[in-house]
C-alpha atoms as a PDB file:
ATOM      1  CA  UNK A   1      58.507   0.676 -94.743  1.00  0.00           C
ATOM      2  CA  UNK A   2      57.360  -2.789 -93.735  1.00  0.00           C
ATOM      3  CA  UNK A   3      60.823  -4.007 -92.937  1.00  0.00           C
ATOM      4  CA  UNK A   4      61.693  -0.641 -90.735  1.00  0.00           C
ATOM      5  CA  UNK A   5      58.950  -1.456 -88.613  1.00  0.00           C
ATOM      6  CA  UNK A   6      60.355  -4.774 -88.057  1.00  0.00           C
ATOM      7  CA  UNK A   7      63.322  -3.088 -87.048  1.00  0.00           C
ATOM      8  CA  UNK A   8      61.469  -1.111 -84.230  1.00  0.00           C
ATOM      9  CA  UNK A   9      60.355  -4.747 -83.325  1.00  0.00           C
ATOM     10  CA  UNK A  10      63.703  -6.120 -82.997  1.00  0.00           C
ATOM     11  CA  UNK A  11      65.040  -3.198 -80.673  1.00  0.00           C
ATOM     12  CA  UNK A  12      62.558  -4.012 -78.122  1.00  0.00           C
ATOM     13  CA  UNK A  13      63.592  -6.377 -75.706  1.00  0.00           C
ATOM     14  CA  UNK A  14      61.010  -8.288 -76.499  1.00  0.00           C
ATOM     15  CA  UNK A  15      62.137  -9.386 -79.496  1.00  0.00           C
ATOM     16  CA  UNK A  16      64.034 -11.530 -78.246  1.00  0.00           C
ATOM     17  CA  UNK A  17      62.131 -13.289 -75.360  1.00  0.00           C
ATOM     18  CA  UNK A  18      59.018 -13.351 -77.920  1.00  0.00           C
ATOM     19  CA  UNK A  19      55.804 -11.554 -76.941  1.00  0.00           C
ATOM     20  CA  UNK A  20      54.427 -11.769 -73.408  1.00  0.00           C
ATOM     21  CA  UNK A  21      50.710 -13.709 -73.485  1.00  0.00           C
ATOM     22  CA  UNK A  22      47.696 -11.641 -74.731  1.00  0.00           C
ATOM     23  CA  UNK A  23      50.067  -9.173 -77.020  1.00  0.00           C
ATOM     24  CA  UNK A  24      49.117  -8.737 -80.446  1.00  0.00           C
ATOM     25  CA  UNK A  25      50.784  -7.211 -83.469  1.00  0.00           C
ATOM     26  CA  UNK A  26      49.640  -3.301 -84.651  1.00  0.00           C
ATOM     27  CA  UNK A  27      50.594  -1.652 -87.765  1.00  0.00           C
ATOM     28  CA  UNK A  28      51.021   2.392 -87.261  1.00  0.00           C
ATOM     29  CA  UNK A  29      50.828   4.582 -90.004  1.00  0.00           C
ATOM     30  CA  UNK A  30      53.863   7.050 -89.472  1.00  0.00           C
ATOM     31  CA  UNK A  31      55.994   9.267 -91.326  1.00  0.00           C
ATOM     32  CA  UNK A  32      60.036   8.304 -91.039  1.00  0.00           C
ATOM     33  CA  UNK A  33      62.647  11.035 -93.010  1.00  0.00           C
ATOM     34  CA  UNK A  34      65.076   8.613 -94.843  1.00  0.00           C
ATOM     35  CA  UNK A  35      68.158   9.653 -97.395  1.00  0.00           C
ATOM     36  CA  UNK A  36      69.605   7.309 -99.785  1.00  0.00           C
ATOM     37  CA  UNK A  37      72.938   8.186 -98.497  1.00  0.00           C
ATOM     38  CA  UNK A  38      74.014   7.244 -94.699  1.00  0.00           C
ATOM     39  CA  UNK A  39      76.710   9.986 -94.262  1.00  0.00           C
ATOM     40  CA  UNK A  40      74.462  12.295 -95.162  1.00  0.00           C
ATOM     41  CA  UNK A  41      71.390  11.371 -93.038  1.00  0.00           C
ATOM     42  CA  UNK A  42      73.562  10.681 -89.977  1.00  0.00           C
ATOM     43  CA  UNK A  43      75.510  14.311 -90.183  1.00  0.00           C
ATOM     44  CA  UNK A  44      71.769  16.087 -90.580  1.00  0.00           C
ATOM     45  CA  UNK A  45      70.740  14.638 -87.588  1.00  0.00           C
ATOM     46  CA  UNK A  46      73.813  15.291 -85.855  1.00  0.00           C
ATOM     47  CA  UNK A  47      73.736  18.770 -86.540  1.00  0.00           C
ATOM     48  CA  UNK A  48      69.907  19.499 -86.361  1.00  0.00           C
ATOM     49  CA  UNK A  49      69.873  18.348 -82.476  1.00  0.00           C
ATOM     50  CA  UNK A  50      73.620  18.679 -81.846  1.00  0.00           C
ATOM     51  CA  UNK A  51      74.047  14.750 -80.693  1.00  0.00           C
ATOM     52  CA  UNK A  52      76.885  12.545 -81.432  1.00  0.00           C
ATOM     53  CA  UNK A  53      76.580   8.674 -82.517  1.00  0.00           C
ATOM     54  CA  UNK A  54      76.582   6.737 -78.880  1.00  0.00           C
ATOM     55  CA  UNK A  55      76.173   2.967 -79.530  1.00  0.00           C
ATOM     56  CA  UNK A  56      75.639   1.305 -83.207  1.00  0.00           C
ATOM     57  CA  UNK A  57      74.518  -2.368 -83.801  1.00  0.00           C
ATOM     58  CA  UNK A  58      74.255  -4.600 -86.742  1.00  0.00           C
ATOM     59  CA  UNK A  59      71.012  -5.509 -86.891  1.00  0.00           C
ATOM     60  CA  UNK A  60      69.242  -9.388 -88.130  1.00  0.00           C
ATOM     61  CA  UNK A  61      70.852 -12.942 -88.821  1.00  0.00           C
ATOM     62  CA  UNK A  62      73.423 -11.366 -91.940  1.00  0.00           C
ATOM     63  CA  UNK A  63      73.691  -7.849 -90.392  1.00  0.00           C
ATOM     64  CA  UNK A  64      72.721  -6.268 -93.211  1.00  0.00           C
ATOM     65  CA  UNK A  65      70.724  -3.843 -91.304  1.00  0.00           C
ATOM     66  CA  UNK A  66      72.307  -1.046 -88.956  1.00  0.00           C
ATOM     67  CA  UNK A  67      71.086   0.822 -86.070  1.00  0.00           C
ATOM     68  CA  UNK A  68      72.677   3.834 -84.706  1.00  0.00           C
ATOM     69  CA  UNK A  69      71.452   5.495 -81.167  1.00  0.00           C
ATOM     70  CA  UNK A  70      72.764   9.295 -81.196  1.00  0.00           C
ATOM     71  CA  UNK A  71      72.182  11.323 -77.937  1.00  0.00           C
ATOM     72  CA  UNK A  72      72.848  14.693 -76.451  1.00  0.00           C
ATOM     73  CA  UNK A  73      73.606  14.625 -72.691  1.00  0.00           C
ATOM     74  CA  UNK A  74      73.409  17.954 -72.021  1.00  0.00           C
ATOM     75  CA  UNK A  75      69.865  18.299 -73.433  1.00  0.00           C
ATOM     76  CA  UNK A  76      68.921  14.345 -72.599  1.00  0.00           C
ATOM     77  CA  UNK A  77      67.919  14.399 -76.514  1.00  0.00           C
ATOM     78  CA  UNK A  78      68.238  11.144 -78.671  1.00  0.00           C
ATOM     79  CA  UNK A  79      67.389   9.667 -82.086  1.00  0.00           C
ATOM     80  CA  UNK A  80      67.381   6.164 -83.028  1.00  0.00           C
ATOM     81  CA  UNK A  81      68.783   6.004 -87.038  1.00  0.00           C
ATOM     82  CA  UNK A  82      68.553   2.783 -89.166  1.00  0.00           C
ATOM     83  CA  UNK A  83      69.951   1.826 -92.254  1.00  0.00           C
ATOM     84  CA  UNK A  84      68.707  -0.828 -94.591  1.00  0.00           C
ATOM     85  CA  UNK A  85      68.185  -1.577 -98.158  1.00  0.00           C
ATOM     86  CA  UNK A  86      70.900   1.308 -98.986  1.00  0.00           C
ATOM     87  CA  UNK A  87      68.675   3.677 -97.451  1.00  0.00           C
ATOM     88  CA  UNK A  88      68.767   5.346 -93.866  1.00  0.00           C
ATOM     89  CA  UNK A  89      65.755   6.690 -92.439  1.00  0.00           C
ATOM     90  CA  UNK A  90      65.374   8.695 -88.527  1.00  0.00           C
ATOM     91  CA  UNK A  91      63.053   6.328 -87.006  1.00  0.00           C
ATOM     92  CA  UNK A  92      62.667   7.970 -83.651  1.00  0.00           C
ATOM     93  CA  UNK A  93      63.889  11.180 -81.750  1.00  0.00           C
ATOM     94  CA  UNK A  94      62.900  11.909 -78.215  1.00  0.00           C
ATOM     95  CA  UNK A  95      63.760  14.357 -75.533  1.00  0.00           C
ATOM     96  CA  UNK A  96      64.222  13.896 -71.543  1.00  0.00           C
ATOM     97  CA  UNK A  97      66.295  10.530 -71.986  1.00  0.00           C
ATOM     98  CA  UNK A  98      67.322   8.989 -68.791  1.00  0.00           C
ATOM     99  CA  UNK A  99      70.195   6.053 -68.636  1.00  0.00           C
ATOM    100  CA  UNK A 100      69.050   3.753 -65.681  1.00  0.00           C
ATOM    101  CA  UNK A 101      71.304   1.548 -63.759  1.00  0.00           C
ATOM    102  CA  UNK A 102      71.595  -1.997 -64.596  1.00  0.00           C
ATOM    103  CA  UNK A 103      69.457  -4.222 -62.198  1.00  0.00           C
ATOM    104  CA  UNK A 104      70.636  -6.773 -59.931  1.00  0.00           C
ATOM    105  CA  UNK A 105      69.233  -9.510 -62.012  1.00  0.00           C
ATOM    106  CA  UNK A 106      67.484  -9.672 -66.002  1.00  0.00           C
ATOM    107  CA  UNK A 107      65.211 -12.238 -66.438  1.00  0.00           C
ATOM    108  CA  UNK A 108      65.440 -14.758 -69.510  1.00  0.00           C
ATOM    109  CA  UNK A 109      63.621 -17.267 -71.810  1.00  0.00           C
ATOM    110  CA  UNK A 110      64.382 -19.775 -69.047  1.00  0.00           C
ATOM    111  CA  UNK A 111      62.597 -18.202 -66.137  1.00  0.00           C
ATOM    112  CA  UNK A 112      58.998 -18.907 -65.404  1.00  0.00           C
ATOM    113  CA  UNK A 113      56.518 -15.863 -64.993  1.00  0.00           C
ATOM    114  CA  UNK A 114      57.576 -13.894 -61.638  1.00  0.00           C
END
């Protein structure tokens, strides 16, 4: 459980700029549905909201963790899926997902505060 909310971590952008000043870490108590087998997790939740796997990323330094982003365009539904330790678990599933445009410019580690 510990080591899937580190996972939620590592998604946000944040994770890899490190924590703006005056953030803190919070534990939250919530229920994920995991199966042991991946195939089998990854077809329930592509049937139960009818959305198709639309990016996948190894996840840490070894890559022994994967993350899966499934979405349905027509109903702007999506689920974020992880798998890790041999078991893969529906972290998150939202509706009225929006894809933005890329901006002009991202900021990195190297800028000062704007």
């Amino acid at each position: 459980m510990k080591r899937l909310l580190l996972i939620l971590m590592m998604i946000s952008p944040l994770a890899y700029a490190g924590p703006p000043p005056g953030s803190y870490p919070k534990q939250v108590p919530f229920i994920l549905y995991c199966h042991k087998d991946e195939a089998t997790m990854l077809y329930a939740v592509q049937s139960s909201f009818h959305e198709y796997i639309s990016l996948t990323s190894e996840i840490g330094k070894e890559g022994d963790m994967m993350l899966y982003l499934l979405e349905d365009p027509d109903d702007k539904s999506m689920s974020i899926v992880v798998t890790s330790d041999g078991e893969t678990c529906l972290i998150f599933n939202g509706d009225n997902t929006e894809h933005l445009d890329e901006p002009d410019y991202i900021p990195s580690e190297k800028d000062e505060n704007i």
